[in-house]
Structures are given as structure tokens and as C-alpha cells.
N, C-alpha and C. Protein backbone atom coordinates (compact mmCIF):
# COMPACT_ATOMS: atom_id res chain seq x y z
N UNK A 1 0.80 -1.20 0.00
CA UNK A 1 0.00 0.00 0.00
C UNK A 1 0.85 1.27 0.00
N UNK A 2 2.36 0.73 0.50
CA UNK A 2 2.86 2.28 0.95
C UNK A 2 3.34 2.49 -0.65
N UNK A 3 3.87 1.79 -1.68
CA UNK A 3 3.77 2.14 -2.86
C UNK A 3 3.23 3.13 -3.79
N UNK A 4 2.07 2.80 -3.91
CA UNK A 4 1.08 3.44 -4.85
C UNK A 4 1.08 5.00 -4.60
N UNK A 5 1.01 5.60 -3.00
CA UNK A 5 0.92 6.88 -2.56
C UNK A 5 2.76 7.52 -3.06
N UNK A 6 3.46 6.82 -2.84
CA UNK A 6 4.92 7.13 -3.35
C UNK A 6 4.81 7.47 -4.38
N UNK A 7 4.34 6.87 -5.51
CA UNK A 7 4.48 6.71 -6.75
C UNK A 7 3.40 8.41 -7.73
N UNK A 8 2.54 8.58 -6.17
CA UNK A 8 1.63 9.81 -6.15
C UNK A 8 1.90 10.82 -5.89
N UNK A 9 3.08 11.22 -5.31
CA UNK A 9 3.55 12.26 -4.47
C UNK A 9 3.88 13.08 -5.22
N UNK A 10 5.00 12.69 -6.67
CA UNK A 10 5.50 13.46 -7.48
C UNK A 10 4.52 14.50 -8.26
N UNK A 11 3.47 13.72 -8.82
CA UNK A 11 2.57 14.60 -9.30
C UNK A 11 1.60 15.28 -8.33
N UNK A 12 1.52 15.31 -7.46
CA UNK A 12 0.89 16.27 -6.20
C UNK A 12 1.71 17.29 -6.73
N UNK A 13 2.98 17.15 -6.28
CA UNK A 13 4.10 18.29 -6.14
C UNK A 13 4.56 18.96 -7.39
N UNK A 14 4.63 18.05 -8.69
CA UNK A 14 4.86 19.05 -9.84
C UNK A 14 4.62 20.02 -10.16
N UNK A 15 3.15 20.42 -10.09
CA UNK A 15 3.21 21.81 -10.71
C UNK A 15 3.68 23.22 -9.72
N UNK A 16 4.14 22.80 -8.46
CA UNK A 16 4.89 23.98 -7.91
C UNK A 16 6.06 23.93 -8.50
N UNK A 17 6.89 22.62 -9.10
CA UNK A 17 8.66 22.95 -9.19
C UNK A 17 8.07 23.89 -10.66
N UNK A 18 8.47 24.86 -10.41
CA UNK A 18 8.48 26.07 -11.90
C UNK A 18 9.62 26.49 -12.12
N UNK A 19 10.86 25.92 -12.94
CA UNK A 19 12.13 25.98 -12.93
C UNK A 19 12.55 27.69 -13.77
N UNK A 20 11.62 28.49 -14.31
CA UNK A 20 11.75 29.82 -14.37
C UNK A 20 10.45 30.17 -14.07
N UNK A 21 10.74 31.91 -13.85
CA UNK A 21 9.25 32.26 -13.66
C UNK A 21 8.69 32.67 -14.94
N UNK A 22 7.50 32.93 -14.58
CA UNK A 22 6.51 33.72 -16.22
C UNK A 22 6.10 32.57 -16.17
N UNK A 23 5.27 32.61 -17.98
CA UNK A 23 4.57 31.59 -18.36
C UNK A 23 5.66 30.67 -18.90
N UNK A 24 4.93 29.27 -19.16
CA UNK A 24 5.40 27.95 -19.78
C UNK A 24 5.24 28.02 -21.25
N UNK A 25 6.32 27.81 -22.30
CA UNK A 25 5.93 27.94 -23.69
C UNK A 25 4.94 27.18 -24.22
N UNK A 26 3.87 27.54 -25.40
CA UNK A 26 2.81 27.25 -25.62
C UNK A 26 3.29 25.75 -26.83
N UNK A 27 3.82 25.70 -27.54
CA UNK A 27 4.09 24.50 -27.97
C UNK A 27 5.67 23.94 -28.10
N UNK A 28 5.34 22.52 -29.00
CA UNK A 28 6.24 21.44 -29.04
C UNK A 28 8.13 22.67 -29.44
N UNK A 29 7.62 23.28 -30.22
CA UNK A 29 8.58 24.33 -31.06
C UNK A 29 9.28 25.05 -30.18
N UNK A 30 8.08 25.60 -29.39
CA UNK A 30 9.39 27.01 -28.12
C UNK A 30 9.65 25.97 -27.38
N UNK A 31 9.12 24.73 -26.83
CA UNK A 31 9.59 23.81 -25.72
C UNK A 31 10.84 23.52 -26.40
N UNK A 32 11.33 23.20 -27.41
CA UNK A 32 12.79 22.89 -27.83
C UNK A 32 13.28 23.61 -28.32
N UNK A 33 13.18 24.71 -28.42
CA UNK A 33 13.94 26.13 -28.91
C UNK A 33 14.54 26.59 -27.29
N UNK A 34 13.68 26.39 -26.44
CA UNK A 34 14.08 26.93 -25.38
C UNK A 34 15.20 25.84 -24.50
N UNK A 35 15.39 24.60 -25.04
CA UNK A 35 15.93 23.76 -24.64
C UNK A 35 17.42 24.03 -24.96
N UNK A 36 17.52 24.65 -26.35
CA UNK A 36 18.66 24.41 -27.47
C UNK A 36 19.37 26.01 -26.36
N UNK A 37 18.23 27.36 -26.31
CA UNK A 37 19.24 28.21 -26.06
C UNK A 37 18.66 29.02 -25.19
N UNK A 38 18.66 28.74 -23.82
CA UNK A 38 18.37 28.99 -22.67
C UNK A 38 20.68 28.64 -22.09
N UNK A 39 20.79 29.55 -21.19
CA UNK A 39 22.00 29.28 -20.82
C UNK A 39 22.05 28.09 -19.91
N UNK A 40 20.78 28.12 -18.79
CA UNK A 40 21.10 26.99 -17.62
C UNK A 40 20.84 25.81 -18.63
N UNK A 41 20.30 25.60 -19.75
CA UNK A 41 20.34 23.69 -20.40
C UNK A 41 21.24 23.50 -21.22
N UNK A 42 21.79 25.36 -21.76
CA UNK A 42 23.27 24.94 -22.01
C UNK A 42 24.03 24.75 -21.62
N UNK A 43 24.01 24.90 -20.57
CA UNK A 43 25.35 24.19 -19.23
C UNK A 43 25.17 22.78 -19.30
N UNK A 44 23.62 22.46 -18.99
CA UNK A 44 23.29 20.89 -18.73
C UNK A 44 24.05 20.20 -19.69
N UNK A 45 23.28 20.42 -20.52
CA UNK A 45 23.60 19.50 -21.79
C UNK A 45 25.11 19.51 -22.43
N UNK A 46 26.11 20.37 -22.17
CA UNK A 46 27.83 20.40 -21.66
C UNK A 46 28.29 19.55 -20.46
N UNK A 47 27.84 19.63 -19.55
CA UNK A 47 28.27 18.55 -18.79
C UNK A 47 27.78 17.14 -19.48
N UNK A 48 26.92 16.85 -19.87
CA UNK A 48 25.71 15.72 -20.24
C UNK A 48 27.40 15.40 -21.19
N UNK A 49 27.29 16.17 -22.27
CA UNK A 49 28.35 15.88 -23.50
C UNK A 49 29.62 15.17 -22.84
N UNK A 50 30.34 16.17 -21.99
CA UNK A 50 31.86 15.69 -21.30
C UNK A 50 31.20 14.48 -20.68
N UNK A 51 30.18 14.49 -20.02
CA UNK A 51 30.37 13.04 -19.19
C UNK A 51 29.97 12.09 -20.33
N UNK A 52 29.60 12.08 -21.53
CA UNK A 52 29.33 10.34 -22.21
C UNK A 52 30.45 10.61 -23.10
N UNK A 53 31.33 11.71 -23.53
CA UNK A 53 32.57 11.26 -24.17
C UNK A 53 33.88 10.79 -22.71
N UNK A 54 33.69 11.38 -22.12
CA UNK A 54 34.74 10.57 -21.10
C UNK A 54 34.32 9.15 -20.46
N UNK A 55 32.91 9.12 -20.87
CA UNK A 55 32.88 7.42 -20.08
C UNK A 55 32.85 7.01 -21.82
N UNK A 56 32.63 7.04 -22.85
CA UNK A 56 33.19 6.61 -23.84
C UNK A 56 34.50 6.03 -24.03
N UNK A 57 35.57 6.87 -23.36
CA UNK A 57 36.53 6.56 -23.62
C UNK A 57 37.30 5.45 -22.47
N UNK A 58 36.96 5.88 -21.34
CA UNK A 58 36.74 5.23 -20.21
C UNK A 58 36.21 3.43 -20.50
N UNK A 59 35.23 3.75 -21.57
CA UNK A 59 34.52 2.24 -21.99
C UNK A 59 35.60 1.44 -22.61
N UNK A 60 36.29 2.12 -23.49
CA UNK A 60 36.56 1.99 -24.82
C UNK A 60 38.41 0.82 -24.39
N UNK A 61 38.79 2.25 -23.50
CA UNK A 61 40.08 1.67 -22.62
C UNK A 61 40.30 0.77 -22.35
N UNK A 62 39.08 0.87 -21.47
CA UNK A 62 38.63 -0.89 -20.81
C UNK A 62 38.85 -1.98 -21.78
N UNK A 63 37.59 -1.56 -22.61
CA UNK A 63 37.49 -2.60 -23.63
C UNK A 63 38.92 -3.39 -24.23
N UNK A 64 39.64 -2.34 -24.47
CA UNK A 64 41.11 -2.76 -25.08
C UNK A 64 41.99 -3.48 -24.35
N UNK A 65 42.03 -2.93 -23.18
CA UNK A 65 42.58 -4.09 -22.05
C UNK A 65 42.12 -4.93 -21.97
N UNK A 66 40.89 -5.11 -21.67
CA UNK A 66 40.51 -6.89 -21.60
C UNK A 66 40.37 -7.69 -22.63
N UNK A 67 40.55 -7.00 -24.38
CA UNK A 67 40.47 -8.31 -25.12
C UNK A 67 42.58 -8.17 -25.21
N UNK A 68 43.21 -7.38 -25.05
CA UNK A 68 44.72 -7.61 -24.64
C UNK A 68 45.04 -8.66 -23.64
N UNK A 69 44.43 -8.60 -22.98
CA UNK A 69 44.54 -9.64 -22.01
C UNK A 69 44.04 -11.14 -22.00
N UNK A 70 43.01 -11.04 -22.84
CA UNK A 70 41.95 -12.00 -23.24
C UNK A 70 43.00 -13.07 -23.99
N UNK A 71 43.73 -12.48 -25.13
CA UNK A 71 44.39 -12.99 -25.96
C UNK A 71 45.92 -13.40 -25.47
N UNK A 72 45.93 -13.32 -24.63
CA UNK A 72 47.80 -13.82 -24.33
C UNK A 72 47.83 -14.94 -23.48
């Protein structure tokens, strides 16, 4: 039972998190226009970038060591 109310809480609470003030853009178009060049999701989405090319490479490293190793 304690589930279901968990799973409820978030949408109780959503419509206070209002991550700027004013209004919310009216469609699909300003919602991703505002995504692309707003400064705070251009930060996001810069960190977002550095962190999957460094665990890329991080993967990749790995990867090379263990079939190096695999093979001897």
C-alpha cells in the first residue's frame, strides 16, 4: 500500500517545481527552442556531453585491455 501513494507524491508536487518564472511555452517548437538556447540547459547539456565522451573513452580503454589480455 505504501507504494502506490509514493508513486503519487511526485505529481501532487509538480506543478509547484516552476524551474523559471513567467509563463510555460505554448508548444512542441518554443519547448525545444528553449531547450537548445536557454543558458542553464546549455550548461546541462555540456556537462551531459563531457560526461558520455569521457565514459566513452573510459569504456573503450577498458574494452582494449581486456580483449589484450583476453588474448595472451
Amino acid at each position: 500500500m505504501k507504494r502506490p501513494v509514493f508513486a503519487i507524491l511526485p505529481l501532487l508536487f509538480s506543478p509547484l517545481a516552476h524551474a523559471h518564472p513567467g509563463g510555460h511555452h505554448a508548444g512542441v517548437l518554443d519547448g525545444i527552442l528553449h531547450l537548445l538556447t536557454e543558458p542553464d540547459h546549455l550548461a546541462m547539456e555540456a556537462i551531459a556531453l563531457v560526461a558520455a565522451v569521457v565514459s566513452a573513452r573510459v569504456y573503450r580503454r577498458h574494452a582494449r585491455t581486456h580483449m589484450k589480455n583476453k588474448h595472451r
